[in-house]
N, C-alpha and C. Protein backbone atom coordinates (compact mmCIF):
# COMPACT_ATOMS: atom_id res chain seq x y z
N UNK A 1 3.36 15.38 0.19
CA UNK A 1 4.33 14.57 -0.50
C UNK A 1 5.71 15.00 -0.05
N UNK A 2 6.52 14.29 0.17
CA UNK A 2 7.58 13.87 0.60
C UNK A 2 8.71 13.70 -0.30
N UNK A 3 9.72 14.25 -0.89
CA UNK A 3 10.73 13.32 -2.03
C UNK A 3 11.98 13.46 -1.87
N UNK A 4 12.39 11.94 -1.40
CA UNK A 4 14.04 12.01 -1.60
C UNK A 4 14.96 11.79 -2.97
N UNK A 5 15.28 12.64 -3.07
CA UNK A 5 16.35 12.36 -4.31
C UNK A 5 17.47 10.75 -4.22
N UNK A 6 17.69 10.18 -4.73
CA UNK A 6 18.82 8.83 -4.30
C UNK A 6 19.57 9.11 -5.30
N UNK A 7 20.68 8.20 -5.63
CA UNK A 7 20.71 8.14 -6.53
C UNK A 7 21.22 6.90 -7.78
N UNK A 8 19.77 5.88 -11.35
CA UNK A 8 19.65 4.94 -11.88
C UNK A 8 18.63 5.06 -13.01
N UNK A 9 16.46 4.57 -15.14
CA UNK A 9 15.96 4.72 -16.22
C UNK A 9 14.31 4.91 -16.50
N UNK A 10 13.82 5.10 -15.93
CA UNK A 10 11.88 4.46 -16.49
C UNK A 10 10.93 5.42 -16.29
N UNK A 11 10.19 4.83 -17.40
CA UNK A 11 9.29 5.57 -17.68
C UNK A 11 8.10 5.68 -16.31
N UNK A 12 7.42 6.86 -15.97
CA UNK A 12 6.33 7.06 -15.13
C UNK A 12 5.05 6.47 -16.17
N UNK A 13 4.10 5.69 -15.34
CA UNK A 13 2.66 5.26 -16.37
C UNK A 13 2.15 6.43 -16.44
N UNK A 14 1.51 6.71 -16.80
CA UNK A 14 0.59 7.68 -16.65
C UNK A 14 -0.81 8.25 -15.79
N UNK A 15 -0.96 6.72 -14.97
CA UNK A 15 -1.79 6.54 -13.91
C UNK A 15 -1.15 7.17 -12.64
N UNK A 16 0.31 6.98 -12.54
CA UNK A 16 0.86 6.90 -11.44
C UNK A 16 1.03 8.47 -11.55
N UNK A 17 2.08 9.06 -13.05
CA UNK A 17 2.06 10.42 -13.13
C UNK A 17 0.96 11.35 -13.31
N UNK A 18 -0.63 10.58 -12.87
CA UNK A 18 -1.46 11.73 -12.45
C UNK A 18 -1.75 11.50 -11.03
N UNK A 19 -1.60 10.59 -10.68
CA UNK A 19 -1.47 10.46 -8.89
C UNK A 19 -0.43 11.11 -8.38
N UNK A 20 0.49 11.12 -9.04
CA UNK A 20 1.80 12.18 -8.28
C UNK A 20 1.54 13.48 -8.19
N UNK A 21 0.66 14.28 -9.60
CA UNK A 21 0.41 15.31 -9.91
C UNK A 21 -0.21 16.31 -9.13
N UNK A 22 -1.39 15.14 -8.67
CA UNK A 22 -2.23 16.05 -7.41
C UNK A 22 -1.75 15.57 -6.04
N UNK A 23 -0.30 15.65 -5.94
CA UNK A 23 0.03 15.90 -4.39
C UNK A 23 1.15 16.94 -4.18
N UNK A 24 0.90 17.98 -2.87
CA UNK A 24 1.90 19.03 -2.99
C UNK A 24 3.02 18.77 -2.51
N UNK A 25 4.43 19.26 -2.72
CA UNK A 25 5.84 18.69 -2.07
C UNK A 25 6.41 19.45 -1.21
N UNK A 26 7.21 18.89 0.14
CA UNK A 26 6.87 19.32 1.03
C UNK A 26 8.29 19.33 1.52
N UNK A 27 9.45 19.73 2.27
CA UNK A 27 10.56 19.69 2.49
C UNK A 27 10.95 18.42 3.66
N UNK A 28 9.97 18.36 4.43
CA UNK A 28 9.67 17.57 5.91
C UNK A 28 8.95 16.15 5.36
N UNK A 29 9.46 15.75 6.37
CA UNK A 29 8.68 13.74 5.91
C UNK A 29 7.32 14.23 6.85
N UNK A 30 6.17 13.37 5.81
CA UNK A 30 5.10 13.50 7.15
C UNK A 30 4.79 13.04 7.98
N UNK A 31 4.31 13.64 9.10
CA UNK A 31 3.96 13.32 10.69
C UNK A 31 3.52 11.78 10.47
N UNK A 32 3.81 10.94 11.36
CA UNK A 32 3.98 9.94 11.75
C UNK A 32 4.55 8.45 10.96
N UNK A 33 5.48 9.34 10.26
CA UNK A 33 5.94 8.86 9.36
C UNK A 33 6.53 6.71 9.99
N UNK A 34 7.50 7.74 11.00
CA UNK A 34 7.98 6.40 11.57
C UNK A 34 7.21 5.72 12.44
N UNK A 35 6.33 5.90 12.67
CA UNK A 35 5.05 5.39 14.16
C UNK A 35 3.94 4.54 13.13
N UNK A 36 4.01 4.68 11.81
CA UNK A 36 2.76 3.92 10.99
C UNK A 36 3.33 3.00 9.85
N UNK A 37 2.59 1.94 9.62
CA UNK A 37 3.02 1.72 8.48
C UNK A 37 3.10 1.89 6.67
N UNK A 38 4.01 1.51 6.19
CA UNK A 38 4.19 1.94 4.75
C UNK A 38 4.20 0.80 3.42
N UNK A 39 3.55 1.14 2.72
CA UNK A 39 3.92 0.57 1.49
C UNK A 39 4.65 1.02 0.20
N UNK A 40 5.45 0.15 -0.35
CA UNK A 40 6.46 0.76 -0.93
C UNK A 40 5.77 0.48 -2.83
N UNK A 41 5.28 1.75 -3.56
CA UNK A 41 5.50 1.24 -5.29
C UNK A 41 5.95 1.46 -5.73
N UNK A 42 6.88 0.67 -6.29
CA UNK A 42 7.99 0.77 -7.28
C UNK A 42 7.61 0.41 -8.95
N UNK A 43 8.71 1.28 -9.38
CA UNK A 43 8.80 0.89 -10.80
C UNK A 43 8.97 -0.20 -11.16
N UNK A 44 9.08 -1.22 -12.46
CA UNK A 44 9.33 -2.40 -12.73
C UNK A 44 10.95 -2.34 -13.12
N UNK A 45 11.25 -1.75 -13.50
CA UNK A 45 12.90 -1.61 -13.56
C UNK A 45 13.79 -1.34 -12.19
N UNK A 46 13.49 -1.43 -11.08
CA UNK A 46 14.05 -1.71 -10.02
C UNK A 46 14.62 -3.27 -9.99
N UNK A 47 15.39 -3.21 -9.68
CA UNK A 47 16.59 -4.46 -9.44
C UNK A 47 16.12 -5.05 -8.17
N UNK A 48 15.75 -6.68 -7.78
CA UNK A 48 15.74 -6.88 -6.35
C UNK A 48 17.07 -6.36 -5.68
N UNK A 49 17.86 -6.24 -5.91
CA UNK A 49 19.23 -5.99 -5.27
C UNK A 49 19.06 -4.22 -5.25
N UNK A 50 17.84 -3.51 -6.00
CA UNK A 50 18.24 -2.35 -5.35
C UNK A 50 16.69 -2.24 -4.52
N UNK A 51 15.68 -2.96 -4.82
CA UNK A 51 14.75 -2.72 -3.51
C UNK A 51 15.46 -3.39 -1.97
N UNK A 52 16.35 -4.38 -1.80
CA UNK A 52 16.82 -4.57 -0.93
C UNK A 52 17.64 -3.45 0.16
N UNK A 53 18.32 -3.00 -1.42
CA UNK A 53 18.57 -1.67 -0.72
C UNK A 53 18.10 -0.83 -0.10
N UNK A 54 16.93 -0.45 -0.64
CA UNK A 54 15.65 0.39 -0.22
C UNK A 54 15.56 0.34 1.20
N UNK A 55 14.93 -1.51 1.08
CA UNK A 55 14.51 -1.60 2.13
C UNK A 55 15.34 -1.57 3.44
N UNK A 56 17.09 -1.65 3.29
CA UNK A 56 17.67 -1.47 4.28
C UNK A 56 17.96 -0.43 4.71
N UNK A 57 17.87 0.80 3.52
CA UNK A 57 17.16 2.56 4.36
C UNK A 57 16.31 2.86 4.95
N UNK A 58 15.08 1.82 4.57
CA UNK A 58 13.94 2.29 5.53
C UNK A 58 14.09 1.39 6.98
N UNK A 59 14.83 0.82 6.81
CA UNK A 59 15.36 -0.18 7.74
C UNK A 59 15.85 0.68 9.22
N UNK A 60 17.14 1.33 8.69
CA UNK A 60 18.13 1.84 8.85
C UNK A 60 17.03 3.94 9.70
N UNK A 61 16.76 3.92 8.66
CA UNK A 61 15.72 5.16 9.30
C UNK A 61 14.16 5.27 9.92
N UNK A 62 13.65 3.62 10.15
CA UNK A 62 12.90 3.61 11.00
C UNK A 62 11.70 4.12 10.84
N UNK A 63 11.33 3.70 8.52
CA UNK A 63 10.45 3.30 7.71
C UNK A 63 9.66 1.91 8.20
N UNK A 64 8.28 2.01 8.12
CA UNK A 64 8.32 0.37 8.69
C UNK A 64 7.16 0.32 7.39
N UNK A 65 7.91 -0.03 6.20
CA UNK A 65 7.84 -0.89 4.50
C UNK A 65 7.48 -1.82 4.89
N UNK A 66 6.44 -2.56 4.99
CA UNK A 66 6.10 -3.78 5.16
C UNK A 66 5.65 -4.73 4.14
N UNK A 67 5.52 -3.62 2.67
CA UNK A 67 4.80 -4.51 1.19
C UNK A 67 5.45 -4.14 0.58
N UNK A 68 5.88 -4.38 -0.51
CA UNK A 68 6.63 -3.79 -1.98
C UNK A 68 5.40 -4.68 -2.77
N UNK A 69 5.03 -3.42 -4.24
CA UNK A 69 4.41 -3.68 -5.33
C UNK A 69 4.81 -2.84 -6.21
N UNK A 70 4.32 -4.03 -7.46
CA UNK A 70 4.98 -2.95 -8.86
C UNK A 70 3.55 -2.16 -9.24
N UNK A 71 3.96 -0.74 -9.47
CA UNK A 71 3.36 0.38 -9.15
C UNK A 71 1.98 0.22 -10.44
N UNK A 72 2.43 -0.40 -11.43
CA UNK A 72 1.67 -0.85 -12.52
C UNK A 72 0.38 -1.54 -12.63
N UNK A 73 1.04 -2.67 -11.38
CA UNK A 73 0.10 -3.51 -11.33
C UNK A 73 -1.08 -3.58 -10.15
N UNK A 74 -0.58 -2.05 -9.38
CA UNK A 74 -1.51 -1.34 -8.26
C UNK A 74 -2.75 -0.85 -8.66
N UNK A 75 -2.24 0.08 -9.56
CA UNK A 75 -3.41 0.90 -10.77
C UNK A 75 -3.45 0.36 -12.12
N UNK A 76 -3.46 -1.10 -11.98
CA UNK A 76 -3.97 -1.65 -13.38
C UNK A 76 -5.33 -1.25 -13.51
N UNK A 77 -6.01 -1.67 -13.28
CA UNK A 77 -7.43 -0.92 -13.47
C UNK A 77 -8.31 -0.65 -11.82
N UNK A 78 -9.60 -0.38 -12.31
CA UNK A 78 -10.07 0.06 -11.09
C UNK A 78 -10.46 -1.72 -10.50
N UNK A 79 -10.85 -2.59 -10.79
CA UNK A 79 -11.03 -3.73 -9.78
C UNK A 79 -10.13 -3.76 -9.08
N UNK A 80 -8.82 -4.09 -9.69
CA UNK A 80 -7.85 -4.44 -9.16
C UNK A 80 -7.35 -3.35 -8.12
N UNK A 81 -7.15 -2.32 -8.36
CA UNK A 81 -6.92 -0.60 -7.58
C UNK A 81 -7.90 -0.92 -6.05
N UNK A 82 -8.86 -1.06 -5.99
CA UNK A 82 -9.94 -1.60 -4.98
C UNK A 82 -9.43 -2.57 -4.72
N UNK A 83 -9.34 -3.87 -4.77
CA UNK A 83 -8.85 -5.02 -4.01
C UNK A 83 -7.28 -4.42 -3.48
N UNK A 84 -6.31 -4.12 -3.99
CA UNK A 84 -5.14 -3.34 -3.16
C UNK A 84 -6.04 -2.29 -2.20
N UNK A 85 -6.45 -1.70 -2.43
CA UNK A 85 -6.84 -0.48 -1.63
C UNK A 85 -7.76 -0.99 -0.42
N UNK A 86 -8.86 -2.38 -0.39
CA UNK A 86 -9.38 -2.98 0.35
C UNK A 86 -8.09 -3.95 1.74
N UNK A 87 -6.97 -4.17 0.58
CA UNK A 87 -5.99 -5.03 1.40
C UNK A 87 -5.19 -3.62 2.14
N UNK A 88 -4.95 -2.57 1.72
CA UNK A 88 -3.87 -1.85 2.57
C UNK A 88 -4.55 -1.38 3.55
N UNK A 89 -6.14 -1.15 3.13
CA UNK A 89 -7.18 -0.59 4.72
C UNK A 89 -6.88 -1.80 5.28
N UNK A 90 -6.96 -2.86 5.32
CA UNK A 90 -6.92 -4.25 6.55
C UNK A 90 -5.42 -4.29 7.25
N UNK A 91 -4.40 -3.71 6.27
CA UNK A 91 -3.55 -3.74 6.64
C UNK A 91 -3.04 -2.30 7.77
N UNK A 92 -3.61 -1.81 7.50
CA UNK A 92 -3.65 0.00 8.20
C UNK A 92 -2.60 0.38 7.72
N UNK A 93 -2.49 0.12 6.13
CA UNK A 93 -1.03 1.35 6.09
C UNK A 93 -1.80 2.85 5.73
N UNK A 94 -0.73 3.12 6.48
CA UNK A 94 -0.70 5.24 6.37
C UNK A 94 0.23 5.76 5.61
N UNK A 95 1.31 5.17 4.81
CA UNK A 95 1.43 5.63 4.10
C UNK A 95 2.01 5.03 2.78
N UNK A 96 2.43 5.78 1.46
CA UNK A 96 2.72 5.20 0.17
C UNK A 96 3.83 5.78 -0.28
N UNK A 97 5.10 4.95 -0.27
CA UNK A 97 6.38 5.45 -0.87
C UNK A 97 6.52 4.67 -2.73
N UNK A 98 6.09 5.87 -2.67
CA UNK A 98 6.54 5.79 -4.69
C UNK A 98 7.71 5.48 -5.44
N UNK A 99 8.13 4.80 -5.21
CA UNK A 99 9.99 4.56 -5.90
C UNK A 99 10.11 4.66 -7.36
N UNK A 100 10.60 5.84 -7.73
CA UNK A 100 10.96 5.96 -9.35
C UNK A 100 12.31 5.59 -9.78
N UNK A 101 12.60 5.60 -10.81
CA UNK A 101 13.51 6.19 -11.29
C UNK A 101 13.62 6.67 -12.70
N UNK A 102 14.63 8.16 -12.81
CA UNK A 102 13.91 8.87 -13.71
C UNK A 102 15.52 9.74 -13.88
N UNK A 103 15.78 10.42 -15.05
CA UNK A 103 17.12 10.52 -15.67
C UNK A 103 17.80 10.27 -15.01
N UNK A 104 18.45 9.19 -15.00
CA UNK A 104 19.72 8.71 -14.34
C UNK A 104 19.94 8.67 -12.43
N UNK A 105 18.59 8.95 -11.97
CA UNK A 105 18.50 9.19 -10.96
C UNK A 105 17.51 8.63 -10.11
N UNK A 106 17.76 8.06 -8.65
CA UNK A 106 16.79 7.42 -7.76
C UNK A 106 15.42 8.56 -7.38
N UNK A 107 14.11 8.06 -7.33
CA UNK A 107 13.75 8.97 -6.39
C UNK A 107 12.68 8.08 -5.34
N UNK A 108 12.34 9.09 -4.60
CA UNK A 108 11.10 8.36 -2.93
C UNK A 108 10.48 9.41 -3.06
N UNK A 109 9.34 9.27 -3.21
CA UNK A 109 8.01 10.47 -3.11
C UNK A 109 6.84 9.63 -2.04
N UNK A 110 7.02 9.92 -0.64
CA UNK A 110 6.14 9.95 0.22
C UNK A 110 5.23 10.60 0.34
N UNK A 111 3.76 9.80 0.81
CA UNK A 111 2.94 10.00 0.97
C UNK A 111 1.84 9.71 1.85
């Protein structure tokens, strides 16, 4: 795991804050970060005007974000968790940028 600090309110589900839980954090983005692709889950309190933003950092640093989903409706339950997880294998993403935000502050937890 990967986390950039940015820097805005919301709550973590509790699905997502035990998926975060079991990953270790790491100072370095991981290996092939820019060579694969990514999907981006975000909170529901993200602004389109600030995933735009987002996406013009990963833009800009040579992220290649190719999906945005609300992180909620990833791990709504397990059918649904499987049909995303069936679509991102077809899609070959390698990796999962977590977009929070959490006291007053942006964050990116790669994965």
């Amino acid at each position: 795991m990967f986390g950039l600090p940015l820097a805005g309110v919301a709550q973590t589900s509790p699905e997502e804050a035990d998926l975060l839980a079991g990953l270790s954090s790491s100072v370095t983005a991981p290996d092939g970060l820019l060579a694969k692709r990514a999907v981006v889950l975000y909170q529901l309190a993200y602004t389109e005007e600030e995933l735009n933003q987002m996406q013009t950092f990963f833009q800009q640093t040579g992220i290649d974000a190719i999906a945005y989903f609300e992180t909620d409706r990833v791990l709504a339950g397990p059918d649904l968790t499987k049909a995303f997880a069936d679509y991102f294998n077809t899609r070959k993403v390698s990796f999962f940028v977590f977009a929070q935000k959490e006291s007053g502050r942006f964050r990116v937890v790669i994965t």
